[in-house]
C-alpha atoms as a PDB file:
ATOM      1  CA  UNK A   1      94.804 113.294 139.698  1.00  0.00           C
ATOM      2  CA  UNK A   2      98.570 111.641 138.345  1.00  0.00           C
ATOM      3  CA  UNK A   3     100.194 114.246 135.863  1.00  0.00           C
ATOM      4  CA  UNK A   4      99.547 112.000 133.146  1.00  0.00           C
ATOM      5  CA  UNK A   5      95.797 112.317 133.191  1.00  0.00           C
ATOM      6  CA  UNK A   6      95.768 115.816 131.776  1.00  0.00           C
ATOM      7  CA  UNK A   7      96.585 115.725 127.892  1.00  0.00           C
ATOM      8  CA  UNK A   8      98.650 118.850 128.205  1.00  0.00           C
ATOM      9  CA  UNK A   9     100.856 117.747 130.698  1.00  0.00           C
ATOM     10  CA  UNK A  10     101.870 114.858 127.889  1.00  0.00           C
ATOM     11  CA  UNK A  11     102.031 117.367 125.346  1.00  0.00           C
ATOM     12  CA  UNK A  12     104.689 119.239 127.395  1.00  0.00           C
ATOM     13  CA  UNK A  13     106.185 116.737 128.427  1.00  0.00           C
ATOM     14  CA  UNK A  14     106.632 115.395 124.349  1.00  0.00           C
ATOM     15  CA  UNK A  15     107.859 119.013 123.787  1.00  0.00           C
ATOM     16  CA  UNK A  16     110.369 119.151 126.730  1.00  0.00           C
ATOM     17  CA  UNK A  17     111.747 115.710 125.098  1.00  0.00           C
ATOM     18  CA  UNK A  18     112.060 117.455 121.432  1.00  0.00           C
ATOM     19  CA  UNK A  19     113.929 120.451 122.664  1.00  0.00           C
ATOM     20  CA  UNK A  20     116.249 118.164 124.373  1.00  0.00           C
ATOM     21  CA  UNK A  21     116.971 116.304 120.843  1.00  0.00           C
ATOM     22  CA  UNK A  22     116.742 119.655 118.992  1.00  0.00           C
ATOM     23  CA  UNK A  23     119.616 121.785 121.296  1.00  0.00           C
ATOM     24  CA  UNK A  24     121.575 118.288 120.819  1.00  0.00           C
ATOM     25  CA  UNK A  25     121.402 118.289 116.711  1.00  0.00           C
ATOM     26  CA  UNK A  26     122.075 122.306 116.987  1.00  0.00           C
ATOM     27  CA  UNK A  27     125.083 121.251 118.813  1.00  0.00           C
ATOM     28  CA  UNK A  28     124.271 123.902 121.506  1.00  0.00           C
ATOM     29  CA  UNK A  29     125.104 123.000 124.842  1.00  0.00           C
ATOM     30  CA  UNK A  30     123.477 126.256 126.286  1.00  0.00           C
ATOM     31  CA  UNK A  31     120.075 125.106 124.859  1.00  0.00           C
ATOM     32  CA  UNK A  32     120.355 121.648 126.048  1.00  0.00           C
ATOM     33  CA  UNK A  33     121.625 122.986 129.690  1.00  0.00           C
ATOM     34  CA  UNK A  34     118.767 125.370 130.117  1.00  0.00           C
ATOM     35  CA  UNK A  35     116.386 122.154 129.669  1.00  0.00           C
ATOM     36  CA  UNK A  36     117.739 121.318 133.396  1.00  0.00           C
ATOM     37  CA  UNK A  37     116.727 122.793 137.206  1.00  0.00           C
ATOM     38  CA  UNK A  38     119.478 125.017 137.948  1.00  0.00           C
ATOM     39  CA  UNK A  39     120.893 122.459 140.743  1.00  0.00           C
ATOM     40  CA  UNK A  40     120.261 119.130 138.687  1.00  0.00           C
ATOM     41  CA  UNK A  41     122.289 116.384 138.562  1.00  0.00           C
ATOM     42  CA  UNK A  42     123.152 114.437 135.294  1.00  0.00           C
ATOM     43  CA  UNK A  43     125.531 111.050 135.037  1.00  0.00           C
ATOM     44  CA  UNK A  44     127.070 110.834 131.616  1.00  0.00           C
ATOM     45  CA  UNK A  45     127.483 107.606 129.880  1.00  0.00           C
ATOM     46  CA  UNK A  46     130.894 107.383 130.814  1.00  0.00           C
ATOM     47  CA  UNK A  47     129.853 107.533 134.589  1.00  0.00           C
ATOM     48  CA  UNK A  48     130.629 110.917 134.929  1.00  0.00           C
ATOM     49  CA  UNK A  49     128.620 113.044 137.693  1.00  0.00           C
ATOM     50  CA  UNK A  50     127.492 116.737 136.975  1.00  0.00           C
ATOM     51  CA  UNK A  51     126.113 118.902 139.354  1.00  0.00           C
ATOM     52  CA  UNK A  52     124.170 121.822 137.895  1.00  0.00           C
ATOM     53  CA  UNK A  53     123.097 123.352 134.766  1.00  0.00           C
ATOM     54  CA  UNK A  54     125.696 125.385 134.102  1.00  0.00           C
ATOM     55  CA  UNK A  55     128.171 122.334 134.276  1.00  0.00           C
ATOM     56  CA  UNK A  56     125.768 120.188 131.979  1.00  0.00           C
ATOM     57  CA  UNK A  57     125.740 122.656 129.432  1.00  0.00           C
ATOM     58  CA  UNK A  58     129.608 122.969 129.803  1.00  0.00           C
ATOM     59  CA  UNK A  59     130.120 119.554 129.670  1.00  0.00           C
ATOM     60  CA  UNK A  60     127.527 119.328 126.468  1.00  0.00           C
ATOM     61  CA  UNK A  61     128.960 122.148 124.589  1.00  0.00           C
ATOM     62  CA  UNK A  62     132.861 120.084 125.060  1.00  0.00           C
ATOM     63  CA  UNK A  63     131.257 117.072 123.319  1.00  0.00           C
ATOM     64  CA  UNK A  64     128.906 118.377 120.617  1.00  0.00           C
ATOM     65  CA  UNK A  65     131.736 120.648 119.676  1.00  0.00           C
ATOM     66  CA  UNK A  66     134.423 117.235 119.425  1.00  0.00           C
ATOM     67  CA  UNK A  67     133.525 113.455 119.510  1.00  0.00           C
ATOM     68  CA  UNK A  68     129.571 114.482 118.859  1.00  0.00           C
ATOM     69  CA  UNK A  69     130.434 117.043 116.656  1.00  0.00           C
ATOM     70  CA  UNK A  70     127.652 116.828 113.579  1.00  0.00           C
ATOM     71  CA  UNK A  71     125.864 114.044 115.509  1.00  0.00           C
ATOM     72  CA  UNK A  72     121.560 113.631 116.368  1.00  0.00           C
ATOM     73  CA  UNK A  73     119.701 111.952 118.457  1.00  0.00           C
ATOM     74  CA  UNK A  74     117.546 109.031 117.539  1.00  0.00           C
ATOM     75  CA  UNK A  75     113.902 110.392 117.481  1.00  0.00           C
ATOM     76  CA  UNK A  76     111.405 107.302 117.025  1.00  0.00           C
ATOM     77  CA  UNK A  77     112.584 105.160 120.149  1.00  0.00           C
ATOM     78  CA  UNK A  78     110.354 104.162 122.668  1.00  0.00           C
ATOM     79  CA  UNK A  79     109.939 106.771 125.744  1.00  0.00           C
ATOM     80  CA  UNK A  80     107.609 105.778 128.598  1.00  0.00           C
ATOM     81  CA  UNK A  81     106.114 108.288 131.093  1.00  0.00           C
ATOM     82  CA  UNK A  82     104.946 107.561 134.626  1.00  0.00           C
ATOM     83  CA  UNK A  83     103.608 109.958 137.447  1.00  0.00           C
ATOM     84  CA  UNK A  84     105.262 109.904 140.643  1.00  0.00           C
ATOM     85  CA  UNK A  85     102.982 112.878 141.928  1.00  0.00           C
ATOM     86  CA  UNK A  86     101.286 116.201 140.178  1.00  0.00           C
ATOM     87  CA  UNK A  87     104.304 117.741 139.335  1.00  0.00           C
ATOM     88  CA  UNK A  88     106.775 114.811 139.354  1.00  0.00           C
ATOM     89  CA  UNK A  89     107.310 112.410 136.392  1.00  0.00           C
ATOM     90  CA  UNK A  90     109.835 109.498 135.906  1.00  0.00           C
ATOM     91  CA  UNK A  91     110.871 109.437 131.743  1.00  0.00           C
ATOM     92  CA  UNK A  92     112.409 106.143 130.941  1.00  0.00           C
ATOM     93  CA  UNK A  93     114.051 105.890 126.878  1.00  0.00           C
ATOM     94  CA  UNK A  94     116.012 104.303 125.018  1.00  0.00           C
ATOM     95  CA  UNK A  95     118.095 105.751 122.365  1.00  0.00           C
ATOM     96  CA  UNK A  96     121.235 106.600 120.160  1.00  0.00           C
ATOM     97  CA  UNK A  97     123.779 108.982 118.844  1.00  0.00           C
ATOM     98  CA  UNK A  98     123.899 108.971 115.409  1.00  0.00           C
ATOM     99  CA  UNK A  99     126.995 109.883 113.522  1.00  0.00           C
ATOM    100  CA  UNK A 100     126.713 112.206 110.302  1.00  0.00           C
ATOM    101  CA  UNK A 101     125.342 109.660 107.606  1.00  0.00           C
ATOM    102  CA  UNK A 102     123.814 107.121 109.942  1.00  0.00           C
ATOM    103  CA  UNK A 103     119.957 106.612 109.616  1.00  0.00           C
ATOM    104  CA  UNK A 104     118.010 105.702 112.491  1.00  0.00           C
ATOM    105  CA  UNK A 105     116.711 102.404 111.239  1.00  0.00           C
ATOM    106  CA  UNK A 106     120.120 101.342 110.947  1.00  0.00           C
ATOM    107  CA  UNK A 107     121.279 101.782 114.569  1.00  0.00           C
ATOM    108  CA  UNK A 108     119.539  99.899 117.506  1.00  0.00           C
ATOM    109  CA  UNK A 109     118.631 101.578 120.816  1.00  0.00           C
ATOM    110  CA  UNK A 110     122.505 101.544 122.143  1.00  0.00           C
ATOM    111  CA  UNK A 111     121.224 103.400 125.430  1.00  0.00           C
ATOM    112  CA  UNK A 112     119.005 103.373 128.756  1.00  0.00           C
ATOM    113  CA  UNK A 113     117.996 107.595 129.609  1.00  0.00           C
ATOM    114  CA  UNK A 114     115.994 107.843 133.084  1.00  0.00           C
ATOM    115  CA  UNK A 115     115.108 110.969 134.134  1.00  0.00           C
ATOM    116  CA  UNK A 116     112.944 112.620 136.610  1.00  0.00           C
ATOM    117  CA  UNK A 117     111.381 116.236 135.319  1.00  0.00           C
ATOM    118  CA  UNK A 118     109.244 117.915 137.820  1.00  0.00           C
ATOM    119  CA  UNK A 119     107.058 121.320 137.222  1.00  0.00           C
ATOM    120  CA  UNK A 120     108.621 124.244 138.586  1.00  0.00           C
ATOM    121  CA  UNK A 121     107.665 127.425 138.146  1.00  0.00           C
ATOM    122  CA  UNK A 122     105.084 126.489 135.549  1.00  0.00           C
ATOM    123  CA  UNK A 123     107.781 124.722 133.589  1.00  0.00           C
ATOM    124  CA  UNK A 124     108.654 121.370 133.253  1.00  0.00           C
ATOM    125  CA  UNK A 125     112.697 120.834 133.734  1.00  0.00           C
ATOM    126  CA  UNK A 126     114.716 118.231 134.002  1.00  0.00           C
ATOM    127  CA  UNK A 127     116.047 117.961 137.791  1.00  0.00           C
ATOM    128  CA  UNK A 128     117.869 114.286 137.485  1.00  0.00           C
ATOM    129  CA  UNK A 129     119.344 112.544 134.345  1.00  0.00           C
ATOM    130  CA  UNK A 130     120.981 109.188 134.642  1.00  0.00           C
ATOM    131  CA  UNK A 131     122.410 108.199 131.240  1.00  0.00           C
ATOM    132  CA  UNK A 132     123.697 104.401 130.840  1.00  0.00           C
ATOM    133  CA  UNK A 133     125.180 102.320 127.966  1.00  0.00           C
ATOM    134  CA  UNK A 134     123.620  99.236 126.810  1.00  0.00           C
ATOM    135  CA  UNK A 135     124.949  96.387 124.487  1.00  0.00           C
ATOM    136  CA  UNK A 136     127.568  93.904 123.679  1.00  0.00           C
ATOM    137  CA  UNK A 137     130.639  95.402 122.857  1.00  0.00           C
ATOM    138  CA  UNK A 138     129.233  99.353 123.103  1.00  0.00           C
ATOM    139  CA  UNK A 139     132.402 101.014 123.254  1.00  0.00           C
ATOM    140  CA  UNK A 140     133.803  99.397 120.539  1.00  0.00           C
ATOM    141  CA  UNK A 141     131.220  99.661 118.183  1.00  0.00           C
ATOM    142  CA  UNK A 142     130.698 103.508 118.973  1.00  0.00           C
ATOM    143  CA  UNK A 143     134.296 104.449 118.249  1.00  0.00           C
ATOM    144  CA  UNK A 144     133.951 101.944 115.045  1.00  0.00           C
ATOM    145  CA  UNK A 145     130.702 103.785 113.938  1.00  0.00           C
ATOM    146  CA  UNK A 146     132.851 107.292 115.011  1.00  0.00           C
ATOM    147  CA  UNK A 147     135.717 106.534 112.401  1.00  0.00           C
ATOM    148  CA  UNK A 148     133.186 105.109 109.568  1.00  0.00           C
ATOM    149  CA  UNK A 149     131.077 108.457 109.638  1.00  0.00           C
ATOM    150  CA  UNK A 150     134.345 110.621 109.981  1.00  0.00           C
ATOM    151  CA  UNK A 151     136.091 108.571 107.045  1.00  0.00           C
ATOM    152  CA  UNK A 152     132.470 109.474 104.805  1.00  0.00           C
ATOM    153  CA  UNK A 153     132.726 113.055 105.476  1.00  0.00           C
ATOM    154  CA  UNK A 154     136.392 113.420 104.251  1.00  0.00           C
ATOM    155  CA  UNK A 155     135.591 111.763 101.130  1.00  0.00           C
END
């Protein structure tokens, strides 16, 4: 029997996935690191390779309290699931940061998330996180779309 076959294993999984984009709109990097194995690995957007849950949630809490400061995660794009074994499940989504005043329907998927979550000690945590930018001219338009939502919140 795949993971996926049991109905709870989706609902935790869907739960795992909303405490990920809750700790991120909270802006706390503690919550988002204790989503992660102690000794996974994460590769920011940028390309940048962490080692550990301490050093995500460092490297989280850095972020959400300067360039992501006030900033959410998309929550309606698509997120697939696939079994690799019981207690081992690949998570492929797409998604966006969205600056303070941005609405979801207004920003395309602007990002490729695969991770691999496996069951450990009852709980589902992340163990690997690969985090890659998508899109024509992605940089640009994220520090364009960073300036626009910090030039409506000093008005």
């Amino acid at each position: 029997m795949t993971a996926l076959q049991d109905p709870q294993v989706k609902k935790e999984l869907n739960d795992l996935m909303g405490r990920l984009v809750d700790a991120w709109q909270r802006g706390d990097g503690t919550a988002y690191g204790l989503l992660f194995a102690e000794d996974a690995q994460y590769v920011t957007a940028p390309g940048e390779r962490l080692q550990g849950r301490q050093s995500i949630a460092d490297s989280h809490q850095r972020i959400f309290d300067t360039i992501f400061k006030g900033t959410k995660l998309g929550r309606g794009y698509p997120v697939r699931y696939r079994s690799v074994t019981s207690d081992l499940v690949l998570v492929e989504g797409s998604g966006a940061v969205l600056f303070p005043g941005e609405a979801e329907e207004s920003v395309p998927p602007n990002g490729l998330m695969t991770m691999l979550v496996a069951k450990e000690k009852g709980a589902w945590q992340i163990v690997s996180f690969q985090n890659t930018p998508t899109g024509r001219w992605r940089t640009v338009k994220l520090f364009w779309r960073y300036f626009v939502s910090r030039l409506r919140g000093s008005r």
